[in-house]
Protein backbone atom coordinates (compact mmCIF):
# COMPACT_ATOMS: atom_id res chain seq x y z
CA UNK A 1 18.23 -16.41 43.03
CA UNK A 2 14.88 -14.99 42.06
CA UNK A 3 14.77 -14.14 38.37
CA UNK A 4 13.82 -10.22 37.46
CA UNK A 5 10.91 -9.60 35.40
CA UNK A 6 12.12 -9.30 31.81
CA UNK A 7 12.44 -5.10 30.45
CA UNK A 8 11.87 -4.47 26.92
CA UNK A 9 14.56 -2.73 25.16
CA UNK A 10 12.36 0.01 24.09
CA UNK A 11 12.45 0.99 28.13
CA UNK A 12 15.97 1.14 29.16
CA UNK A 13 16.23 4.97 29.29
CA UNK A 14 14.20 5.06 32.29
CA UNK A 15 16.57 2.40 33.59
CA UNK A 16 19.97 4.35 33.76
CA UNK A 17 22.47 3.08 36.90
CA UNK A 18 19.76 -0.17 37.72
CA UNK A 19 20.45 -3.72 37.25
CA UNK A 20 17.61 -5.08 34.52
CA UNK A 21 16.93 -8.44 32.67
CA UNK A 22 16.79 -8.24 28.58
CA UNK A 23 15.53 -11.18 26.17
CA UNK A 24 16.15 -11.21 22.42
CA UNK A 25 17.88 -11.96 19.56
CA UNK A 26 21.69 -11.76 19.00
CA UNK A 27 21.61 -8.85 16.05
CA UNK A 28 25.34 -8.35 15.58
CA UNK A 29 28.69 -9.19 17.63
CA UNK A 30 31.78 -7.53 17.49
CA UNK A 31 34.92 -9.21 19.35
CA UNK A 32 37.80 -6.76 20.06
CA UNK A 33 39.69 -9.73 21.56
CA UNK A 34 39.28 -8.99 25.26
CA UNK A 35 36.03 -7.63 25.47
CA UNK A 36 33.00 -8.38 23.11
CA UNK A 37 30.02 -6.14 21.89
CA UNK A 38 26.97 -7.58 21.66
CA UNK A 39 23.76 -6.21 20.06
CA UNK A 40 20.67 -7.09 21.17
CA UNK A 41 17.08 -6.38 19.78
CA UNK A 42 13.77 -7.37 20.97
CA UNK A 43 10.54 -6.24 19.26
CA UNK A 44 10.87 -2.56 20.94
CA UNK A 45 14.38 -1.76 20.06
CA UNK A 46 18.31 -2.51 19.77
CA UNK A 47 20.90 -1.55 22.65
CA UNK A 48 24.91 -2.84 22.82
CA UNK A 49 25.48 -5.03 25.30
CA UNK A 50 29.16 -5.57 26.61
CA UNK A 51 31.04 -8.24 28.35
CA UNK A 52 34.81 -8.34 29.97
CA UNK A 53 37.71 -10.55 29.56
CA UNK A 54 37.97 -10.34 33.38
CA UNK A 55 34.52 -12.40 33.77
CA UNK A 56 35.64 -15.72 32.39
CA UNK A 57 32.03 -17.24 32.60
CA UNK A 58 30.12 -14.58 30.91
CA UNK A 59 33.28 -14.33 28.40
CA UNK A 60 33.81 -17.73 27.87
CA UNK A 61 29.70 -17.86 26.95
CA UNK A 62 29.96 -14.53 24.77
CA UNK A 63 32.33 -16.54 22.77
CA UNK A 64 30.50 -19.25 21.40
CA UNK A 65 27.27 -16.83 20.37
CA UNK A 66 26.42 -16.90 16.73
CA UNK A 67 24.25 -13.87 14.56
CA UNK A 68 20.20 -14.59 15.52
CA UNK A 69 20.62 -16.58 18.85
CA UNK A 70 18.10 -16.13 21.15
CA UNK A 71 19.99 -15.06 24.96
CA UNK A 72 18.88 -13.47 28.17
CA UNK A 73 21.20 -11.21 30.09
CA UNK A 74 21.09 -9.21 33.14
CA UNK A 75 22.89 -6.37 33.11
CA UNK A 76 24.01 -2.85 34.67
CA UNK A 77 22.58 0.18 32.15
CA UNK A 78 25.08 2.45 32.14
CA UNK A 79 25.56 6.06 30.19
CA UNK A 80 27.75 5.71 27.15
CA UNK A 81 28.20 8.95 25.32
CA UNK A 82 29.70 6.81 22.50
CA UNK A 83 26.85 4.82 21.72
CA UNK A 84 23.82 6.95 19.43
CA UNK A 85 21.14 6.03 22.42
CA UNK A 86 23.06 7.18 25.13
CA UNK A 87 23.30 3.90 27.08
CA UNK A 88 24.68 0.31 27.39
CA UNK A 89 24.15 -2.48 29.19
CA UNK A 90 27.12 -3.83 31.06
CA UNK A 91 26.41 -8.37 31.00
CA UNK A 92 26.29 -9.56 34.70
CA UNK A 93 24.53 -13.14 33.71
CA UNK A 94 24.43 -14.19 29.87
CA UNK A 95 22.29 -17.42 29.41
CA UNK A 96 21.85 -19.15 25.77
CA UNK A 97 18.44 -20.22 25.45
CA UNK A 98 18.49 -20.74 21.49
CA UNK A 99 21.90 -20.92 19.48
CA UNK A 100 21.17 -20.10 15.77
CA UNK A 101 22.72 -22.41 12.90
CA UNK A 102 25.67 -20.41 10.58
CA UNK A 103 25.14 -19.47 7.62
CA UNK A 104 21.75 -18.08 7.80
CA UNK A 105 20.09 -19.16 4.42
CA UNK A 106 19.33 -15.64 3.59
CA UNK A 107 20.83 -12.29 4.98
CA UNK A 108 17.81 -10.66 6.73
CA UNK A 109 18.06 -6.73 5.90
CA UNK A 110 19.25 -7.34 2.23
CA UNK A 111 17.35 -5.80 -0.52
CA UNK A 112 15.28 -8.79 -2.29
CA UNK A 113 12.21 -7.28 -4.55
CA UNK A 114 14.15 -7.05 -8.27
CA UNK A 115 15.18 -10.50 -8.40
CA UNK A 116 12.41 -13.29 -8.09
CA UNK A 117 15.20 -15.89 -7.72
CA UNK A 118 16.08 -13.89 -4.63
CA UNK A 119 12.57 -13.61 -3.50
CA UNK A 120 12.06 -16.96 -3.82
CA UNK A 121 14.48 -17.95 -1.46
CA UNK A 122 13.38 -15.08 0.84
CA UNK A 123 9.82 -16.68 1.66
CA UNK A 124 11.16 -20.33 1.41
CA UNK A 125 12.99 -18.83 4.77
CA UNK A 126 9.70 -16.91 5.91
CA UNK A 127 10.14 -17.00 9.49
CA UNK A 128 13.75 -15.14 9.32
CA UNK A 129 12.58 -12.83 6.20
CA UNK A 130 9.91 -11.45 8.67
CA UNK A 131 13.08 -10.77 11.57
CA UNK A 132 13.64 -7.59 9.06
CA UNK A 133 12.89 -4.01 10.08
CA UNK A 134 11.19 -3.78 7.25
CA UNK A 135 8.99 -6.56 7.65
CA UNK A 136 8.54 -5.91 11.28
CA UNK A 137 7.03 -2.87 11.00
CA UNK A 138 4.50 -4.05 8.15
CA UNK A 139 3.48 -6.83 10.74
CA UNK A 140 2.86 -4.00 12.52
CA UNK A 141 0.97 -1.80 10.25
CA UNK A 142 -1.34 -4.46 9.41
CA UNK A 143 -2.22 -5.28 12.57
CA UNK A 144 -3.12 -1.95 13.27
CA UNK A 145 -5.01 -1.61 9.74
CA UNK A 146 -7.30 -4.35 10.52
CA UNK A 147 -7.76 -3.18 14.18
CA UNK A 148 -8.92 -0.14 12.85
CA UNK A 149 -11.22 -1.22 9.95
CA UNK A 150 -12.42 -3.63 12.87
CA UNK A 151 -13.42 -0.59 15.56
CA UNK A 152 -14.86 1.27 12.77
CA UNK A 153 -17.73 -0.77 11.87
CA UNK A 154 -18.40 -1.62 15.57
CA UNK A 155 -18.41 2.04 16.08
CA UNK A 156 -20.48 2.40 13.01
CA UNK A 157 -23.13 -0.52 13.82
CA UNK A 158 -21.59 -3.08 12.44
CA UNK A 159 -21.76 -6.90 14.01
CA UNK A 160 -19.15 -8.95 13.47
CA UNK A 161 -19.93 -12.81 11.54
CA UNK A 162 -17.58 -15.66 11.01
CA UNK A 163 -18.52 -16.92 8.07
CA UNK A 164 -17.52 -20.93 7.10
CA UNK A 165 -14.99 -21.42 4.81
CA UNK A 166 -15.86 -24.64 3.44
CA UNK A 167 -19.11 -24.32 1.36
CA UNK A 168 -21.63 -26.37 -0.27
CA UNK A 169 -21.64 -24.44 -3.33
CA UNK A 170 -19.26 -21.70 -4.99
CA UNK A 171 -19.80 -18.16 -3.60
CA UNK A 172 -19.21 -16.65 -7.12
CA UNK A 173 -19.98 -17.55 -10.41
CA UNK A 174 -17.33 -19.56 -12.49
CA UNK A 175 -15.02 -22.52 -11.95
CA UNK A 176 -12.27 -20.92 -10.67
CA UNK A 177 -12.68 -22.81 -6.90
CA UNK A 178 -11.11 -25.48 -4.74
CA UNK A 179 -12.86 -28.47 -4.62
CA UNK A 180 -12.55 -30.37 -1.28
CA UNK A 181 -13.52 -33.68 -0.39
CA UNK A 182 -16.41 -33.21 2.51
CA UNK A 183 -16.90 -36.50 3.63
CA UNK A 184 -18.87 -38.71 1.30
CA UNK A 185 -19.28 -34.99 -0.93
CA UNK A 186 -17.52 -32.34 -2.62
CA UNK A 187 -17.46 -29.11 -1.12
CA UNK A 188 -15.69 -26.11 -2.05
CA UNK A 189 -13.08 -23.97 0.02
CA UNK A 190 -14.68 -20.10 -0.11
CA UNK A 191 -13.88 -17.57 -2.47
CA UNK A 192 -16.03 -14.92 -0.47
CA UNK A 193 -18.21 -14.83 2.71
CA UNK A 194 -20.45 -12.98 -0.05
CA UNK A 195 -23.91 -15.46 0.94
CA UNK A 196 -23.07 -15.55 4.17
CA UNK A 197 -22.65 -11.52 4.66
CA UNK A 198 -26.53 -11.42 2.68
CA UNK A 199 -27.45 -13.72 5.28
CA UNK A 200 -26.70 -11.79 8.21
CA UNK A 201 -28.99 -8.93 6.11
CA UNK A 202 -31.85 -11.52 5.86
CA UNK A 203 -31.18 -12.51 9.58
CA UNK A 204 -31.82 -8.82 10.88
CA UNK A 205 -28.65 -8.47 11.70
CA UNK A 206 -28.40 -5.08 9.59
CA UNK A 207 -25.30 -4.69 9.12
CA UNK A 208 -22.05 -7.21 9.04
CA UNK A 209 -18.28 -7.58 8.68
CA UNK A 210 -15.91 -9.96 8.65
CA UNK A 211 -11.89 -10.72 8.39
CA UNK A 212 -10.91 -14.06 7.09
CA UNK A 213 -8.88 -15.82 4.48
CA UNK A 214 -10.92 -16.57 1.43
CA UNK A 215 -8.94 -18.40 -1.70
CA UNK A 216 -9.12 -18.39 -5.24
CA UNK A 217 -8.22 -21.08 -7.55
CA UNK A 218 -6.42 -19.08 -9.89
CA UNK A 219 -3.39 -19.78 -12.08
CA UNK A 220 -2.34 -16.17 -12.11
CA UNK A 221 1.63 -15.17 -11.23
CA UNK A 222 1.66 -11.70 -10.95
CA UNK A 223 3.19 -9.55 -8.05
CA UNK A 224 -1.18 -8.61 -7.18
CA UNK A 225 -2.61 -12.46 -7.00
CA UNK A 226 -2.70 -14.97 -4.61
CA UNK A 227 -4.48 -18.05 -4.12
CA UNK A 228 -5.50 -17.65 -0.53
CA UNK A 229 -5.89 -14.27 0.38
CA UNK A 230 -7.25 -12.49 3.81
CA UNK A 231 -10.60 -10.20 3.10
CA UNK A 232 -12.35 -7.70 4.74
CA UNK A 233 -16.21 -8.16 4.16
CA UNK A 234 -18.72 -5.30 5.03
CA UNK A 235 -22.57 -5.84 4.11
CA UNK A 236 -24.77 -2.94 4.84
CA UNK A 237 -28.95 -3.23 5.36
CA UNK A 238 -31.13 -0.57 4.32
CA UNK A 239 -29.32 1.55 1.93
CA UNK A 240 -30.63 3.78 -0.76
CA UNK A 241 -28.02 3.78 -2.71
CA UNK A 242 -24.68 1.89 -4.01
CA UNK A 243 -22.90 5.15 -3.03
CA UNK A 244 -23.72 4.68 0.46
CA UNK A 245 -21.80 1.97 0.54
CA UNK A 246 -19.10 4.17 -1.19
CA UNK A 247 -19.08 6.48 1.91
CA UNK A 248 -19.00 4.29 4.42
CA UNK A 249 -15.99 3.00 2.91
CA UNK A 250 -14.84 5.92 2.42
CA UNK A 251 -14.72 6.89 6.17
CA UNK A 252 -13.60 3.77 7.17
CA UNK A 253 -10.36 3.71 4.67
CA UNK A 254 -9.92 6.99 5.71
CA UNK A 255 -10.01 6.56 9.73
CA UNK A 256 -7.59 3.48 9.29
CA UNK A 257 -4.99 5.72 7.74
CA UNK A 258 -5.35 8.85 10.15
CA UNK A 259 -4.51 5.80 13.02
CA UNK A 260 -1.99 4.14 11.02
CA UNK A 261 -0.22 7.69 10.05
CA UNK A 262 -1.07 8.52 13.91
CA UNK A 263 0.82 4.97 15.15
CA UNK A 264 3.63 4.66 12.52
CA UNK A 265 3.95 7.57 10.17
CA UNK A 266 7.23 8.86 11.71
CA UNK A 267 8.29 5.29 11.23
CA UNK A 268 6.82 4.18 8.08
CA UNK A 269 8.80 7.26 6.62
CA UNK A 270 12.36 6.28 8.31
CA UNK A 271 12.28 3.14 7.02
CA UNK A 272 10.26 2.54 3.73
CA UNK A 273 10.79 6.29 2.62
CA UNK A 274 6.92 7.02 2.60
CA UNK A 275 4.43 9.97 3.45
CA UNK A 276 0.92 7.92 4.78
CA UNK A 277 -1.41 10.53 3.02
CA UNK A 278 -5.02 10.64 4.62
CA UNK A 279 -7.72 12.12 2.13
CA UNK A 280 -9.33 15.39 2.86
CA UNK A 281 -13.20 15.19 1.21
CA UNK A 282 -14.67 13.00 -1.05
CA UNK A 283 -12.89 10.52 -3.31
CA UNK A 284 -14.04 11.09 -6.75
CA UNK A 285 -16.14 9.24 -9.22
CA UNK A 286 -15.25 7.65 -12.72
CA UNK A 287 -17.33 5.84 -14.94
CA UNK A 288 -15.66 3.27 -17.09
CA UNK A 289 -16.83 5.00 -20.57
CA UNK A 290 -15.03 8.63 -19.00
CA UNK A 291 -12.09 6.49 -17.56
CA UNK A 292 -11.66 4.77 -21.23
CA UNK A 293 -11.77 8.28 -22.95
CA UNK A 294 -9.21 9.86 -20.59
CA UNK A 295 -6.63 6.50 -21.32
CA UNK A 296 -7.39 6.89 -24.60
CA UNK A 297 -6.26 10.71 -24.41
CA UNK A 298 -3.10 10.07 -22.76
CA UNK A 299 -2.32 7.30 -25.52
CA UNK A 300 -3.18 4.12 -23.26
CA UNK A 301 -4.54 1.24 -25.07
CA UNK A 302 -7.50 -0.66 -24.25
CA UNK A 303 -8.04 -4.44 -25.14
CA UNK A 304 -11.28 -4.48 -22.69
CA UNK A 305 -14.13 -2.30 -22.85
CA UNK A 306 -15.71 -3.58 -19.27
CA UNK A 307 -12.52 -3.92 -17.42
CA UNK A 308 -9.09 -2.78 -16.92
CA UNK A 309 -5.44 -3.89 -17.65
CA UNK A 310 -2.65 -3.49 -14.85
CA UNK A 311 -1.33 -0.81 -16.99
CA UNK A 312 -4.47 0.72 -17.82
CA UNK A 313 -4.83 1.01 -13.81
CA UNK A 314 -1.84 2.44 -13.35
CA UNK A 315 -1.74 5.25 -15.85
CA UNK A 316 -5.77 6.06 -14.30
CA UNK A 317 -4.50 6.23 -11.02
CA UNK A 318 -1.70 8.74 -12.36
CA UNK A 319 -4.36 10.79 -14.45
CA UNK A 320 -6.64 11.27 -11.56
CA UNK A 321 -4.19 12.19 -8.75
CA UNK A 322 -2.62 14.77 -10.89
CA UNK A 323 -6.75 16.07 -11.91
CA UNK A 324 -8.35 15.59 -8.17
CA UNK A 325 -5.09 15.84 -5.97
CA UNK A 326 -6.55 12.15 -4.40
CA UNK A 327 -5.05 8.85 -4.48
CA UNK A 328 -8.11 7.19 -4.76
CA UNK A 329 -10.67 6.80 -7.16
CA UNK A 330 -14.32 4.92 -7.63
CA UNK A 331 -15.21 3.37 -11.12
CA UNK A 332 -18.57 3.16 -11.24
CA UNK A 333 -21.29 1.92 -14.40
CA UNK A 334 -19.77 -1.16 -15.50
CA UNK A 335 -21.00 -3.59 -17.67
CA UNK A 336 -24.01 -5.65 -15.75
CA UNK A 337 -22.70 -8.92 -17.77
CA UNK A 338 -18.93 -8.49 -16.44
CA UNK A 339 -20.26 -8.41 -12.97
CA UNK A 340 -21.49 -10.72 -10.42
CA UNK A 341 -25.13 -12.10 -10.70
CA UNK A 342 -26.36 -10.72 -7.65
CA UNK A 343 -25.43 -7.28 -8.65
CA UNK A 344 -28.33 -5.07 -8.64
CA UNK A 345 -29.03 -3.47 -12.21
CA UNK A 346 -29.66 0.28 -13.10
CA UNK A 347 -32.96 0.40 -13.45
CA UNK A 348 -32.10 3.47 -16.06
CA UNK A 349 -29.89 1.44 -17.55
CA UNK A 350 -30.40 -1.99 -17.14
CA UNK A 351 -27.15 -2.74 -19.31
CA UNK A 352 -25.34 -1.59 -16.23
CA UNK A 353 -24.21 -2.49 -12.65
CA UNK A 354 -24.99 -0.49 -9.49
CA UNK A 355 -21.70 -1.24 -8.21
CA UNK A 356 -18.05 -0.02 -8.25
CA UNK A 357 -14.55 -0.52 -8.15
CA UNK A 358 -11.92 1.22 -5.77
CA UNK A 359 -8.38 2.45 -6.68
CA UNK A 360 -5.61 3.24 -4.64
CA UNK A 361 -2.22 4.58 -6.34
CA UNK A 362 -2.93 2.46 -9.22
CA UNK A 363 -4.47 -0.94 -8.01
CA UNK A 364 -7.75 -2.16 -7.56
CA UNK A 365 -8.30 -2.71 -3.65
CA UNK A 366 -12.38 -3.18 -3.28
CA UNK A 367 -15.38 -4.58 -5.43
CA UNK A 368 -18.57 -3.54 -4.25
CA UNK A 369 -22.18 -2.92 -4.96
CA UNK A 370 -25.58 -2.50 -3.73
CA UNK A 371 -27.30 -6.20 -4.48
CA UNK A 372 -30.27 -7.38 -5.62
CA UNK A 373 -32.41 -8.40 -2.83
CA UNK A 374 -35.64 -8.74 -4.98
CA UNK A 375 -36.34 -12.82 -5.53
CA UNK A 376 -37.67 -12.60 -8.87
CA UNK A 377 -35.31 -10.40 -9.95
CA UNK A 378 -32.26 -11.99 -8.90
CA UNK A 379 -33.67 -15.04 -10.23
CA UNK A 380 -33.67 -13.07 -13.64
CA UNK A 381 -30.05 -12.47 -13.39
CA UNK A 382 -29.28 -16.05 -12.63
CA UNK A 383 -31.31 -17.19 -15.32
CA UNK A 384 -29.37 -14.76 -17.70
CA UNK A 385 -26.32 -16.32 -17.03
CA UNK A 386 -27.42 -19.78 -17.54
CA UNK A 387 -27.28 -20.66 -14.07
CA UNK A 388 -29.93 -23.30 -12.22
CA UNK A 389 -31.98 -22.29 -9.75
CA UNK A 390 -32.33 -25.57 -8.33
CA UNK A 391 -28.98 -26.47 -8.51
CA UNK A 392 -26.12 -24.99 -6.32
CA UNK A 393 -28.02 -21.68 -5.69
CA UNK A 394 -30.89 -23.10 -4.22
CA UNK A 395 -29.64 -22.34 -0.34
CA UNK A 396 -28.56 -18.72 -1.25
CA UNK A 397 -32.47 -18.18 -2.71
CA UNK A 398 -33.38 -19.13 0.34
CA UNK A 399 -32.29 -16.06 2.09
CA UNK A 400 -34.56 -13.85 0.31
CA UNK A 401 -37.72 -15.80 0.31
CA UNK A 402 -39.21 -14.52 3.46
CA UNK A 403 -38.13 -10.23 3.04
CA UNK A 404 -34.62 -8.78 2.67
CA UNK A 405 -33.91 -5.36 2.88
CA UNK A 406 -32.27 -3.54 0.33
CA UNK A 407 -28.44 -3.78 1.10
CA UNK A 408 -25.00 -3.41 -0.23
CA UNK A 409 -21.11 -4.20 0.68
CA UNK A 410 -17.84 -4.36 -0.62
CA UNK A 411 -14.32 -6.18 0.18
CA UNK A 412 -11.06 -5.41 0.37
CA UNK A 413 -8.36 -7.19 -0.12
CA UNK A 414 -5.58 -6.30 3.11
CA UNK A 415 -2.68 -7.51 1.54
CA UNK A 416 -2.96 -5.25 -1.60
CA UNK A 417 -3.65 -2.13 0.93
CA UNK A 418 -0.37 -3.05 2.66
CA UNK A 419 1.36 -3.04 -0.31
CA UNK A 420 0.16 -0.01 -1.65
CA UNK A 421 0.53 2.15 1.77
CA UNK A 422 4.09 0.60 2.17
CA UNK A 423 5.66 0.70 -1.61
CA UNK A 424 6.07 -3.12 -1.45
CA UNK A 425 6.92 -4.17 -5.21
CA UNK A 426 4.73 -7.56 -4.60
CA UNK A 427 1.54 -8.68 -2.70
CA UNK A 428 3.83 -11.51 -1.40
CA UNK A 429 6.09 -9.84 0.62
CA UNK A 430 2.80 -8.46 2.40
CA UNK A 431 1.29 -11.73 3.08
CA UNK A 432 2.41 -13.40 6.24
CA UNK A 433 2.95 -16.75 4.97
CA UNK A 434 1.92 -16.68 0.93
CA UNK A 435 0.41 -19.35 -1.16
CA UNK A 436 0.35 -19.16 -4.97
CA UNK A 437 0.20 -21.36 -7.85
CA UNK A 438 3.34 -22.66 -7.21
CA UNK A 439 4.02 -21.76 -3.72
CA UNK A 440 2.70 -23.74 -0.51
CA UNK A 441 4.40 -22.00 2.36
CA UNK A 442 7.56 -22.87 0.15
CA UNK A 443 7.96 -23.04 -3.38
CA UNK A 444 6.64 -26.09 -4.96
CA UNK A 445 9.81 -27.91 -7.10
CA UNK A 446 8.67 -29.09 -10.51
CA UNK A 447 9.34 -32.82 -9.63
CA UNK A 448 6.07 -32.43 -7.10
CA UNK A 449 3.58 -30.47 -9.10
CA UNK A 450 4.37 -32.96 -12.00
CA UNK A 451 3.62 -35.57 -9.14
CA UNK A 452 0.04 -34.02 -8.18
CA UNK A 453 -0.93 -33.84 -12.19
């Protein structure tokens, strides 16, 4: 007999009184003794499924189903006026093609994010954490996000680069990189498609983005860092300003949530409990000096003059949505010598960066800047922090030895935005499959990372 094309579940309605196919995942089963519920859900939806004592094969297979196998049924759609959608599907064929282990190691829709114990074992069992609705809808948000930061900078000019993510030499200052063994070499796994992005400026390209995991050899275990991390790059050519950069960000951040909102806001609300708000206007602006004085009004201390604590971030976020009505804010004048080398300086103030800092509902999402694309001058600021020009910076000089036009870019970190836009109490649970300091797909035990020392 000729198999039927498989239906998704999401379709059924417009399949009343016909004979369709379904594939998906046993959800929940219910046996009443001589007949036997079955829910089914595929990635579009959920629908009961029902089979008879009086069919011993199909009965005799309903039986031995267990929570999470995978089956494929044909079946009558028929009305139901007891069921909430209005329909079920009345099993003609049921064929096993996965049968799921019992226990599962976790239970799938049960609430995980105050207990890291819990959490833990959550993402040791990625792959059935992600079966959640919860979960499957972020999957779904994000892909969306990063389709739509994507089509705005094509829209906008943009070209899109793959940069390499093993590199010669560390794409930021500091010795907080993996080292990787290249051969007869070292190399280093990237921290930022940062040279790469200038490149494309020097290259005539204009204007660049890129999407692509970039990692961080950081021992930090809060619910905002990861080691490995997935970052959206833009570097734009012939700017004027670091606040052009700041618009086009703007726009971009603010198109992504009018599609997301557009897509997913009925959904995003159902089941996380969430308004996606979209910006009307302008963010607004916040040097770190005013930002210091308005903590320091509200009673928030400050260890850092140059920088920000997580509660310090929090409490600014707070103070500015309740002044501006906007979730976001841009920090702008920080300290030159906090920021990255190739920073341009204010040429009013040379103490200071040209650069900035985005917040969104309490969190630092994006570093950016306009750079310096002057040789001598970003030789200065090498020298300045001790640096050697003829040492692992030689290939990035390169790039502006023959002309590069004035330019500037930022990146954003995707997982954090998830979080944020999704009240998600950790970057983790945004990350498809996270690494950390002690986390490798699955959690590291002691007994190995006391091996690898």
């Amino acid at each position: 007999m000729e198999l039927l094309e498989r239906t998704h579940i999401g379709e059924l309605a417009q399949h009343i009184g016909q004979v369709i196919r379904i594939r998906g995942r046993v959800d929940t089963i219910r046996d009443q003794g001589k007949i036997i519920f079955i829910m089914v859900r595929d990635r579009s939806g959920i629908v009961q499924t029902v089979a008879w004592f009086g069919d011993e094969e199909v009965f005799k297979t309903a039986k031995t189903l267990t929570a999470e196998s995978v089956i494929d049924i044909t079946g009558e759609v028929k009305e139901a006026k007891q069921v909430a959608c209005g329909y079920e599907i009345g099993i003609k064929t049921l064929n096993i093609d996965s049968l799921a282990q019992t226990p599962l190691p976790i239970a799938i829709e049960a609430e995980h994010t105050d207990n890291v114990t819990a959490l833990d074992k959550r993402l040791d069992s990625r792959w059935i954490d992600l079966r959640s609705k919860k979960n499957q809808l972020m999957m779904d948000v994000a892909t969306t996000m990063g389709a739509s930061f994507r089509q705005y900078c094509v829209d906008n000019g943009c070209v899109e680069i793959n940069a390499p993510r093993v590199i010669s030499a560390a794409s930021e200052s500091g010795a907080n990189v993996f080292e990787v063994k290249y051969f007869d070499r070292k190399a280093y796994l990237a921290q930022s498609p940062q040279f790469h992005k200038q490149m494309g400026i020097a290259s005539d390209l204009e204007r660049v983005f890129n999407m692509g995991p970039v990692f961080r050899a950081e021992k930090s275990f809060t619910t905002r860092h990861l080691t490995e991390y997935t970052s959206f790059d833009v570097e734009l050519g012939y700017i004027d300003s670091f606040k052009d950069v700041c618009k086009y960000e703007q726009e971009m951040i603010k198109t992504m949530l009018t599609n997301v909102k557009a897509k997913y806001g009925d959904k995003v609300k159902e089941v996380f409990g969430i308004d996606i708000k979209v910006p009307e206007g302008d963010f607004p602006y916040l040097t770190v000096a005013e930002a210091k004085e308005k903590l320091a009004q509200a009673g928030i201390e400050s260890k850092d003059t140059g920088d920000f604590s997580p509660e310090e971030e929090r409490a600014m976020g707070e103070i500015m949505e309740k002044e501006t009505g906007c979730e976001f804010v841009f920090v702008i004048d920080y300290p030159h010598a906090r920021r990255a080398f190739y920073h341009m300086k204010n040429a009013e103030n040379p103490k200071l960066a040209l650069g900035y800092d985005l917040f969104w509902k309490g969190i630092e999402i994006t570093t950016g800047a306009q750079r310096e694309h002057r040789l001598e001058e970003l030789k200065k600021n090498a020298t300045e922090r001790g640096m050697e020009l003829d040492g692992q910076l030689k290939d990035y000089l390169e790039y502006f030895e023959y002309g590069c036009p004035p330019h500037g870019g930022f990146a954003i970190g995707t997982e954090r935005v998830l979080m944020k836009m999704l009240g998600f109490g950790s970057i983790l649970e945004t990350t498809y499959l996270p690494n950390t300091p002690n986390r490798l797909g699955k959690l590291l035990s002691k007994i190995a990372v006391e091996k690898k020392k």
